[in-house]
Protein backbone atom coordinates (compact mmCIF):
# COMPACT_ATOMS: atom_id res chain seq x y z
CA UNK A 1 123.47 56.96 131.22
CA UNK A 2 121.39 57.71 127.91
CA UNK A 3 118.64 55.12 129.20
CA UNK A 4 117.94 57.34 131.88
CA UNK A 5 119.09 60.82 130.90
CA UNK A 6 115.92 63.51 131.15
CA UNK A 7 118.45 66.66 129.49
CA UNK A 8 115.94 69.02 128.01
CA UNK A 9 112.77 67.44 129.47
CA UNK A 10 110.52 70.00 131.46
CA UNK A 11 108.30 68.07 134.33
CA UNK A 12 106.13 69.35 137.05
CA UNK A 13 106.15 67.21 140.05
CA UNK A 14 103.18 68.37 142.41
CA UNK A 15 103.67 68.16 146.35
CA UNK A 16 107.20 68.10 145.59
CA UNK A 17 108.39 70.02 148.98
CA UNK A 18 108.51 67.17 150.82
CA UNK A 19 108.90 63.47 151.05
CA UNK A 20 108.14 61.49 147.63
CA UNK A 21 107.92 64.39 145.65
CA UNK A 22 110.48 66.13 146.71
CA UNK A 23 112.88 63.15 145.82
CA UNK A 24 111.43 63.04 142.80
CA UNK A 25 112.33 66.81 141.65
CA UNK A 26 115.76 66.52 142.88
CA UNK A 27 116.56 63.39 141.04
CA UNK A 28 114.76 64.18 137.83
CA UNK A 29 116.96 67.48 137.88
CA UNK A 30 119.88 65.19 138.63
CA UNK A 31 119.43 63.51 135.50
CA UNK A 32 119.47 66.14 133.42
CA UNK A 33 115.67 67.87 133.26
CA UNK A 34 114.17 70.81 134.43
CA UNK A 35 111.64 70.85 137.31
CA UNK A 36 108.88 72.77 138.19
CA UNK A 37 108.77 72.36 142.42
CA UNK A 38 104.92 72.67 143.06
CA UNK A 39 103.08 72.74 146.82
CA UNK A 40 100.60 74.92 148.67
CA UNK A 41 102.78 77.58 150.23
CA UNK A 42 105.00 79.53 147.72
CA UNK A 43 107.96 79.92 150.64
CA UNK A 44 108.55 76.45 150.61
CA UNK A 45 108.11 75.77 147.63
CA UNK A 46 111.11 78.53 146.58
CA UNK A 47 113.46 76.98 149.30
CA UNK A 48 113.05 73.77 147.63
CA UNK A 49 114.26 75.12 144.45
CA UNK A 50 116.84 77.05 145.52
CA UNK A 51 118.45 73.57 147.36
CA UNK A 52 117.94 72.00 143.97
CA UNK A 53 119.42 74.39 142.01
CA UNK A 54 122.43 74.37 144.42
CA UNK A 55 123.14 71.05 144.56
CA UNK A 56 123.06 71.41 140.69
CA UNK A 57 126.80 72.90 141.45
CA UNK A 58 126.14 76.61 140.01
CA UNK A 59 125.71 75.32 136.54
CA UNK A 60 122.79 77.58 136.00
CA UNK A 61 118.66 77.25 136.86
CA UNK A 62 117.25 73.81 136.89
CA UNK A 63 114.19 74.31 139.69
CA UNK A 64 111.43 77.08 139.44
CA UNK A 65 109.17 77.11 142.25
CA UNK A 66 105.08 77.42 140.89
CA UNK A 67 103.24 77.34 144.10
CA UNK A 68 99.68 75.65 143.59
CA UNK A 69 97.13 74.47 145.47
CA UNK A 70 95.73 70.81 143.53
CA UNK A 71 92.12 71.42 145.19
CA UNK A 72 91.42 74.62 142.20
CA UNK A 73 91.27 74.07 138.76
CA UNK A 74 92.65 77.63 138.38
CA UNK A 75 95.47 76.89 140.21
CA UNK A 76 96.37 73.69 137.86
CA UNK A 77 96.00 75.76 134.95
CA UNK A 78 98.67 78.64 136.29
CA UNK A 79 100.91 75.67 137.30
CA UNK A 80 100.71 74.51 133.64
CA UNK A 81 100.59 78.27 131.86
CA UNK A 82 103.55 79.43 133.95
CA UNK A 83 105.93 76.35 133.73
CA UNK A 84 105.25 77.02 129.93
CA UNK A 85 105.58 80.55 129.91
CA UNK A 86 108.88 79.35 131.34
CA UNK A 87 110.69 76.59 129.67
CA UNK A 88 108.31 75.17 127.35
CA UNK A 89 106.10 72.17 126.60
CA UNK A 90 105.82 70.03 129.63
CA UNK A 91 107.47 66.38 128.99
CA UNK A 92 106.89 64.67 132.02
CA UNK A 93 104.07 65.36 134.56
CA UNK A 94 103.97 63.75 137.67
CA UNK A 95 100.55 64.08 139.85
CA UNK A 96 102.24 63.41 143.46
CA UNK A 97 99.87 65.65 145.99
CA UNK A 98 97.46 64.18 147.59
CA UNK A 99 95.51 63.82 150.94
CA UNK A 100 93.83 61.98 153.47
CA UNK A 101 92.12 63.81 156.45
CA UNK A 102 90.46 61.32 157.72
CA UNK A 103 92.18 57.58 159.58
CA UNK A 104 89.81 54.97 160.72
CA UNK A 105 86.52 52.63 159.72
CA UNK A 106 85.02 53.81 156.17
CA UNK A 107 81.83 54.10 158.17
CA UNK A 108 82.70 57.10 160.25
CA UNK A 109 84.02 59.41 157.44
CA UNK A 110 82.75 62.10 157.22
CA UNK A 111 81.40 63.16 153.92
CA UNK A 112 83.31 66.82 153.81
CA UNK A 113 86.62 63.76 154.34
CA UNK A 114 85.06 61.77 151.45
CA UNK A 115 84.58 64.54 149.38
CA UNK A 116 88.28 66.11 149.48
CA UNK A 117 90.26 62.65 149.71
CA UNK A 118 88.31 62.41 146.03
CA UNK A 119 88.57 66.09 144.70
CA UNK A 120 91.79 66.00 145.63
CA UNK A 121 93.63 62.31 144.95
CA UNK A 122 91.40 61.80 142.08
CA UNK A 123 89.80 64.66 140.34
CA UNK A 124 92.71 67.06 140.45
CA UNK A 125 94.81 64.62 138.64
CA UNK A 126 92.38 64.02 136.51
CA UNK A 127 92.09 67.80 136.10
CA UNK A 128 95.96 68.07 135.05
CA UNK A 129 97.04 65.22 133.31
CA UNK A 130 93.74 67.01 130.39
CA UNK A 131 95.55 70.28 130.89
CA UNK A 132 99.14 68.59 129.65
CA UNK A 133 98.02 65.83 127.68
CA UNK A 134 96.92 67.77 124.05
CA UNK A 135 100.61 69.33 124.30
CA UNK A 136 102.19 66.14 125.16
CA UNK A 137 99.82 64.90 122.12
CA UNK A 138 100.87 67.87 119.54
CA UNK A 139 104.89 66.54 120.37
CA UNK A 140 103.77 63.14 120.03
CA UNK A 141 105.83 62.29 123.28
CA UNK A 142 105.27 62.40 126.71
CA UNK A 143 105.11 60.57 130.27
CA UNK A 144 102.37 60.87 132.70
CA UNK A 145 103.20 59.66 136.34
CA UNK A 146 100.49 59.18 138.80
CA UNK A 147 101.83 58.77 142.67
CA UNK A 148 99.31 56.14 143.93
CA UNK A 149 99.62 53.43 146.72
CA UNK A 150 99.64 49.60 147.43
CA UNK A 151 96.36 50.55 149.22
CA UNK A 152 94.46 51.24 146.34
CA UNK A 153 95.32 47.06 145.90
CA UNK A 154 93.83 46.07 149.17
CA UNK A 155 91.26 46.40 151.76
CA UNK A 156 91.93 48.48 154.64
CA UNK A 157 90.06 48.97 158.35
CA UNK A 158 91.52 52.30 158.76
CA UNK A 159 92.37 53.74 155.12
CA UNK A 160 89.46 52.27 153.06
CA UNK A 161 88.52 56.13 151.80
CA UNK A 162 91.63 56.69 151.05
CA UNK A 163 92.50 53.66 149.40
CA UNK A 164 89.29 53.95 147.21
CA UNK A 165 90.95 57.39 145.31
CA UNK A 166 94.49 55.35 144.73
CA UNK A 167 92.53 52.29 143.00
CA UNK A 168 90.98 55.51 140.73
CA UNK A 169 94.47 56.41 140.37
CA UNK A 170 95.51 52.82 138.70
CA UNK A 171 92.70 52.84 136.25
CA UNK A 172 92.99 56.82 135.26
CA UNK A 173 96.65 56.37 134.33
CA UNK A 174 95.38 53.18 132.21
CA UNK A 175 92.54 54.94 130.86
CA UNK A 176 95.88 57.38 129.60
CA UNK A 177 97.67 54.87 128.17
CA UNK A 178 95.08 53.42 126.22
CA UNK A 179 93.58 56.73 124.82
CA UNK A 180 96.84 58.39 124.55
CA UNK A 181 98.98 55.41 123.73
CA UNK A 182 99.07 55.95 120.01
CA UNK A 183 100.73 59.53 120.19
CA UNK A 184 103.71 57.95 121.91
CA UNK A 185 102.35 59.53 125.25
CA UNK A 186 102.99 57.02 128.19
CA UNK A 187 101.10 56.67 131.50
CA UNK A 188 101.80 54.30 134.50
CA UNK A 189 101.10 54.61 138.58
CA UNK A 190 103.63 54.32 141.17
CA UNK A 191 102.16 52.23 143.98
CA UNK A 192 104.50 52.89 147.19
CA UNK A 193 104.60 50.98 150.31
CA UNK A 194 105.41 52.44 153.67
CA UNK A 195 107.84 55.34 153.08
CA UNK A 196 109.22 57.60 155.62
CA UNK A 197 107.66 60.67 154.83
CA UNK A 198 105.81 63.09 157.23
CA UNK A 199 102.34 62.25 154.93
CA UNK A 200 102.72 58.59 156.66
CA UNK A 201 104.10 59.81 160.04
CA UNK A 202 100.75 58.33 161.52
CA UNK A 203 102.16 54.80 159.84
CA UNK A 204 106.12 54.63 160.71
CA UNK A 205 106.10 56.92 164.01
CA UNK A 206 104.73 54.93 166.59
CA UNK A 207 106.95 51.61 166.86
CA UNK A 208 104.04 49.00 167.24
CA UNK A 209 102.17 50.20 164.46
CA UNK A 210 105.57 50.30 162.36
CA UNK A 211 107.01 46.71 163.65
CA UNK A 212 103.12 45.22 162.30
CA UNK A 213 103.59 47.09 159.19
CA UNK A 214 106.90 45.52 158.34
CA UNK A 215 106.55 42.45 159.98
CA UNK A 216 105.43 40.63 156.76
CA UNK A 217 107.43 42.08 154.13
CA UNK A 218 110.76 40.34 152.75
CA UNK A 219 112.79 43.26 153.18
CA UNK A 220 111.48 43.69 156.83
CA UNK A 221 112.05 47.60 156.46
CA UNK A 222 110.12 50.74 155.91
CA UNK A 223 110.88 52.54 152.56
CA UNK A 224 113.30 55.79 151.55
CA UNK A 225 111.72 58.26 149.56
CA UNK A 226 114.46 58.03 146.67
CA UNK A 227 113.63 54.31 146.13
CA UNK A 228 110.59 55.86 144.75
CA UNK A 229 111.85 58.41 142.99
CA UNK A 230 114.16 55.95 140.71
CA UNK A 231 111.31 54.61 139.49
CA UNK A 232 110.06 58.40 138.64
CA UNK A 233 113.29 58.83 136.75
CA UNK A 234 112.62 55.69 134.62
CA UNK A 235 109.01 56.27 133.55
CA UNK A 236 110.01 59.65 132.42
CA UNK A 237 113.47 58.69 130.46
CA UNK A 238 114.29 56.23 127.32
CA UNK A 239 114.55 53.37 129.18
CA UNK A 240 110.29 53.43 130.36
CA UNK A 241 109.28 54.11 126.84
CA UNK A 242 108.07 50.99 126.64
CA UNK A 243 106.18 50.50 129.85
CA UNK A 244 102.69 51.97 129.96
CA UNK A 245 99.64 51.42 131.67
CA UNK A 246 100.81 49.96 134.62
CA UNK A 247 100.76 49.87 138.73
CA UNK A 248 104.56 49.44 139.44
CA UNK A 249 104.38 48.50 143.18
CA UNK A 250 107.61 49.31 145.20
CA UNK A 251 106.67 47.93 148.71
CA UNK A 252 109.97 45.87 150.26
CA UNK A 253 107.44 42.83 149.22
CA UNK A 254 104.67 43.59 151.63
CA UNK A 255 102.19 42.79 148.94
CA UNK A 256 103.40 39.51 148.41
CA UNK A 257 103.69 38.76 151.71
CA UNK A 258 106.94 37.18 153.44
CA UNK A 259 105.51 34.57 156.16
């Protein structure tokens, strides 16, 4: 259990009420580390907590909800001020939020949709990972995890704006690892395939759309949202210490293809 034991880590996982992130918090807390449960709406974000810290069997606070909306730069800097003001230097940061208001040919988005999908998959990690990184630096230890997607690896008729911001994602966690690399501070991306989680409802939901989606992959399924958080766990404990600078892809094979 060392390997993988986070006791006395701190990490912020944003958009952590639901889906991906919200695996993420309750398995990083399962493995020992504190968790900062980050979304838009502070309600949710506090009910999230309180199941975490429940399931943590009474053995005392392990979840603080720090509502924040990723689009302000304000916002990021109260998530990172408070969970300090809280519990400390932040160990393990893991940039999980993200958008995409716009489905369909790159031609027809809009540029308000272009704008945000940017601001908000890109910029605002960029944004936080500079607001953690000097303390991560000072400790000389530290694990950045960006939550990015096999489509920033391929073409896509219907995603393309989308999938633009998660290729950003790949190289800003490299750029990380390289500049940050010598301070023992680690950086990698998370590339998921199809999970079921309401952010990919559009994806899974309809069964035609779903049975094309899978059809090619080895594992012929959609994924769970706590085979991505494993991963999480990993990156953030002893045994990822060694892995930087990377796009792990968790995708059932799809990417590989299976035909």
């Amino acid at each position: 259990m060392s390997l993988f034991d986070l006791s006395g880590k701190v990490a912020v996982i944003t958009g952590s009420t639901k889906g991906i992130g919200k695996a993420i918090a309750f398995r990083m807390a399962e493995h020992g580390a504190k968790v900062v449960v980050s979304s838009r709406k502070a309600d949710v974000c506090g009910e999230v907590a309180a199941e975490i810290n429940a399931a943590h069997g009474g053995g005392g606070e392990v979840a603080v909800p720090i509502p924040c909306n990723i689009s302000y730069k304000e916002q990021l800097q109260n998530l990172v001020d408070q969970t300090n003001d809280k519990w400390g230097p932040i160990d393990a940061l893991v940039c999980n939020a993200a958008v995409n208001p716009y489905f369909g040919p790159s031609i027809d988005c809009p540029d308000d949709a272009f704008e945000k999908i940017m601001h908000c998959n890109v910029q605002s990690n960029f944004w936080l990972s500079n607001m953690v990184l000097p303390q991560m630096k000072e400790r000389g230890d530290g694990a950045v995890i960006i939550v990015s997607s096999i489509g920033g690896l391929r073409g896509s008729t219907l995603l393309g704006t989308y999938a633009i911001s998660k290729a950003a994602d790949f190289q800003l966690a490299r750029n990380i690892a390289v500049e940050y690399g010598p301070f023992g501070i680690t950086a990698n991306a998370i590339a998921p395939g199809l999970i079921k989680t309401d952010f990919a409802r559009a994806l899974w939901e309809d069964p035609d759309i779903l049975k094309a989606s899978t059809a090619g992959a080895p594992l012929r399924r959609i994924g769970e949202p706590d085979e991505i958080a494993g991963m999480a766990v990993l990156l953030a404990s002893k045994a990822g210490k060694f892995l930087t600078g990377q796009g792990l892809v968790i995708d059932g094979g799809v990417t590989i293809g299976g035909n």
